[in-house]
N, C-alpha and C. Protein backbone atom coordinates (compact mmCIF):
# COMPACT_ATOMS: atom_id res chain seq x y z
N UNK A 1 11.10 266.73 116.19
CA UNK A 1 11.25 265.96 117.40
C UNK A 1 12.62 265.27 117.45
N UNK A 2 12.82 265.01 116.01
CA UNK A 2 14.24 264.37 116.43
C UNK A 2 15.39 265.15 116.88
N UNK A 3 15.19 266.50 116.06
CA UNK A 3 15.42 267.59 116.72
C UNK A 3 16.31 267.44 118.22
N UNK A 4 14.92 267.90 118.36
CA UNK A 4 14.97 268.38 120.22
C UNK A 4 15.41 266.95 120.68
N UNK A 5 15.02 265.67 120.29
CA UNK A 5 15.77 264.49 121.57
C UNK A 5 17.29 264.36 121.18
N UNK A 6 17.54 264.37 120.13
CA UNK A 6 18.85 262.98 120.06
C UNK A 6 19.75 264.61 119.74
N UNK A 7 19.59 265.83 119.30
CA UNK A 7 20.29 267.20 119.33
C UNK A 7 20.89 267.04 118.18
N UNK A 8 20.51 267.32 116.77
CA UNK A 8 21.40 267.04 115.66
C UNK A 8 20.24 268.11 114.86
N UNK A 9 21.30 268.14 113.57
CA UNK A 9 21.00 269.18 113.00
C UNK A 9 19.80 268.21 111.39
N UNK A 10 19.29 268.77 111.21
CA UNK A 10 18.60 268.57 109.84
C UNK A 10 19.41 268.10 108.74
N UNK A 11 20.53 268.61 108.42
CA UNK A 11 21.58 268.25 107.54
C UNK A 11 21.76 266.78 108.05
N UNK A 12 22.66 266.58 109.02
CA UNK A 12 22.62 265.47 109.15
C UNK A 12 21.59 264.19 109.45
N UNK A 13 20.74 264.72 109.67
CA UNK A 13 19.36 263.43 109.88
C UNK A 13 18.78 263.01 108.33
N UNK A 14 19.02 264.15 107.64
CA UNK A 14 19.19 264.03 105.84
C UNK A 14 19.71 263.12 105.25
N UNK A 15 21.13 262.75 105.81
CA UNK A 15 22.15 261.75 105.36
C UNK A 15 22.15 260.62 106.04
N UNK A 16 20.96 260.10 107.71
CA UNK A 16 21.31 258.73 108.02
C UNK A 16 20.28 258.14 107.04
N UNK A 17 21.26 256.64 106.91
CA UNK A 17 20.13 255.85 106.43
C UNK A 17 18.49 255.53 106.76
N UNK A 18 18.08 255.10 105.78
CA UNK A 18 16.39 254.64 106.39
C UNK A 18 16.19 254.24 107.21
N UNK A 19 17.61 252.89 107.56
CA UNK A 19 16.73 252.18 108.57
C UNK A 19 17.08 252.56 109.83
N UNK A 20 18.34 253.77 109.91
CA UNK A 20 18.58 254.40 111.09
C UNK A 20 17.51 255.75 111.41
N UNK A 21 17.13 256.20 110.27
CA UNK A 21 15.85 256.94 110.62
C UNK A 21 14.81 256.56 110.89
N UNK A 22 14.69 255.71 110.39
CA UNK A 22 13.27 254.58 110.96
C UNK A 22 13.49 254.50 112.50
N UNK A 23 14.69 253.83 113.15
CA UNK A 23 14.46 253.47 114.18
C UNK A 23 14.83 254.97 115.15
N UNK A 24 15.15 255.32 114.71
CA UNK A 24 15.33 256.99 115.78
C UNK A 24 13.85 257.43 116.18
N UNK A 25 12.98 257.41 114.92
CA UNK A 25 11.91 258.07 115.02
C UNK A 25 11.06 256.78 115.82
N UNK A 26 11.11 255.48 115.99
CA UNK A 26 10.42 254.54 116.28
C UNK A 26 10.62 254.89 117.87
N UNK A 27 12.20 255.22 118.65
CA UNK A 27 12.02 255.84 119.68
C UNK A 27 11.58 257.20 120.29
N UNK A 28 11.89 258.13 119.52
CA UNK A 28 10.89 259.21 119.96
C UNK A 28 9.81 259.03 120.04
N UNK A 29 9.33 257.99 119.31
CA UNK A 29 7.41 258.10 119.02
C UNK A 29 7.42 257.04 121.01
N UNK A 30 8.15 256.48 120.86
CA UNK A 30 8.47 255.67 122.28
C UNK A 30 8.54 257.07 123.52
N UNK A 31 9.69 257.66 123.18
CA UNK A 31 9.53 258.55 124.21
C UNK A 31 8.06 259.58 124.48
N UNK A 32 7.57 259.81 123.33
CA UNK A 32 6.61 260.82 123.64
C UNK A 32 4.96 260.16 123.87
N UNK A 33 4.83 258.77 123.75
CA UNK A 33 4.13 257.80 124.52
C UNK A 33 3.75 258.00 125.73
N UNK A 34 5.63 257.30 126.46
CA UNK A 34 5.55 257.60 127.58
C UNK A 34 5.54 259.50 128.53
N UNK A 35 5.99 260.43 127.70
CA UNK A 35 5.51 261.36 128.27
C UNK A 35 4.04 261.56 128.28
N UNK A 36 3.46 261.43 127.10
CA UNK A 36 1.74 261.46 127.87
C UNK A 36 0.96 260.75 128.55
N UNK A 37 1.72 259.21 128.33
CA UNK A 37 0.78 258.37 129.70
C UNK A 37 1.14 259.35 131.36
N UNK A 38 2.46 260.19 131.22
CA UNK A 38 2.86 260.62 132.53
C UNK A 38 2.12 261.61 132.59
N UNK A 39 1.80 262.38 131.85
CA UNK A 39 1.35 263.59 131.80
C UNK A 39 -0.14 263.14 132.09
N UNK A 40 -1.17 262.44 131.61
CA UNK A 40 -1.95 261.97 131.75
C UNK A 40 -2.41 261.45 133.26
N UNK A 41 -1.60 260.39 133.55
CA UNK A 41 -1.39 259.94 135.37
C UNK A 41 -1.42 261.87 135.88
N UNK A 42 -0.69 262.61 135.69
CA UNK A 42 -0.65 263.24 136.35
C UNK A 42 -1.60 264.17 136.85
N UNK A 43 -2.39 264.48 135.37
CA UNK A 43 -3.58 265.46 135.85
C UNK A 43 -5.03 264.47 136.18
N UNK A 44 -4.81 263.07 136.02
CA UNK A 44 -5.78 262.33 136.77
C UNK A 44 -5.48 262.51 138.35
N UNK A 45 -4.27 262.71 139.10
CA UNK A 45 -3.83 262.96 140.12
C UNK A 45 -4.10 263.90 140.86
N UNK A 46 -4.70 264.71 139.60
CA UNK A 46 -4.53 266.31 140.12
C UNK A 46 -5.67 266.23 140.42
N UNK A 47 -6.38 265.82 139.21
CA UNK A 47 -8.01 266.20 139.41
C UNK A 47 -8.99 265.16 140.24
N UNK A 48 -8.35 264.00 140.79
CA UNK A 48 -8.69 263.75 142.04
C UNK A 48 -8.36 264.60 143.67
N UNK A 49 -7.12 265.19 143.09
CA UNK A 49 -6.83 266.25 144.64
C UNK A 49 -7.40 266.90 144.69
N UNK A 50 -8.21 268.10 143.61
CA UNK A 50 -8.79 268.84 143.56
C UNK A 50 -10.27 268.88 144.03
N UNK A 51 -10.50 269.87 144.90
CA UNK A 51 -11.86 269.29 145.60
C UNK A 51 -13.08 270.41 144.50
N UNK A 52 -14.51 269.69 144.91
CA UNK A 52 -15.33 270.24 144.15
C UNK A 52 -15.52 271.67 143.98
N UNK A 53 -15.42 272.71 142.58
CA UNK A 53 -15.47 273.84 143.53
C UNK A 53 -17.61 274.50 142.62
N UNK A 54 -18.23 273.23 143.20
CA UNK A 54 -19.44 273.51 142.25
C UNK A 54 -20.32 274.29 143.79
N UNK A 55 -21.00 275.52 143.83
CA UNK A 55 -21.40 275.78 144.56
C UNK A 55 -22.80 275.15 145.28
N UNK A 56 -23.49 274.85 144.38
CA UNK A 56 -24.12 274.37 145.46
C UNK A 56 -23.98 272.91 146.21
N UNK A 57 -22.81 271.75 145.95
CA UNK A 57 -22.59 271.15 146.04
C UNK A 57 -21.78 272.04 147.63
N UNK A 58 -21.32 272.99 147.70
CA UNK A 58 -20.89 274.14 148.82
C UNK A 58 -22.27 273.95 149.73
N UNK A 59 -23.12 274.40 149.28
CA UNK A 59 -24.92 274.34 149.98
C UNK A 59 -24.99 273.26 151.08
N UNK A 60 -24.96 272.47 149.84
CA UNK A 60 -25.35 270.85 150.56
C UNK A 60 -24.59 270.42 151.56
N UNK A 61 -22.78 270.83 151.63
CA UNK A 61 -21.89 270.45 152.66
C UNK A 61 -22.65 271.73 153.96
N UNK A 62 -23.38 272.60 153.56
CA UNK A 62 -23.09 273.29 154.66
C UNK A 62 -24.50 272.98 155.29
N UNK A 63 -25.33 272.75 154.46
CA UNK A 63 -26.90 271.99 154.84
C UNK A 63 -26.60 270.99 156.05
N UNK A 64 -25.42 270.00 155.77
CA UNK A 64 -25.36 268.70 156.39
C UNK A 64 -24.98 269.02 158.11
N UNK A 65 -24.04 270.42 157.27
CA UNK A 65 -22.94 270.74 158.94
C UNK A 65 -24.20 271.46 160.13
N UNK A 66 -24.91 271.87 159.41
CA UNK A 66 -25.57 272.79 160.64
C UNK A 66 -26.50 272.33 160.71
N UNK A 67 -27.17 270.93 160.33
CA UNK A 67 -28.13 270.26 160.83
C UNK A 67 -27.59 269.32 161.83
N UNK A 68 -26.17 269.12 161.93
CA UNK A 68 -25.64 268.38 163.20
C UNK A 68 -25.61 269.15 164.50
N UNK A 69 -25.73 270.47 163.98
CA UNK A 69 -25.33 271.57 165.22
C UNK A 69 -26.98 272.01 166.10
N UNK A 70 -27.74 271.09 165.41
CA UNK A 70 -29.23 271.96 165.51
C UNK A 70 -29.86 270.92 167.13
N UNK A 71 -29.80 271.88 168.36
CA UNK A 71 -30.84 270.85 169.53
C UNK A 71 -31.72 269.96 169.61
């Protein structure tokens, strides 16, 4: 992970000190927090947009519609 954020090679993350590795990794663990609270918000987002697709819960909407239509 440290990797992929801050773009450095293994060799060198070898040679910072502790307490600069300490705190590098104290922000990635920060960044990838906040990517799953986002990621999280997001498919709560989703899966409220998403409408039911349970069929007979299909039934019941169509039970309701054509008993309004009935003389």
């Amino acid at each position: 992970m440290l990797q992929k954020h801050f773009h450095v090679a293994e060799v060198s993350i070898d040679e910072w000190p502790f307490w600069m590795f300490e705190e590098n990794i104290k922000l990635v663990n920060e960044i990838l927090e906040e990517e799953e609270k986002h990621k999280k918000k997001e498919e709560d987002t989703q899966s409220k947009n998403t409408p039911n697709f349970n069929p007979s819960s299909y039934m019941k909407d169509m039970n309701s519609m054509t008993n309004k239509f009935k003389p």
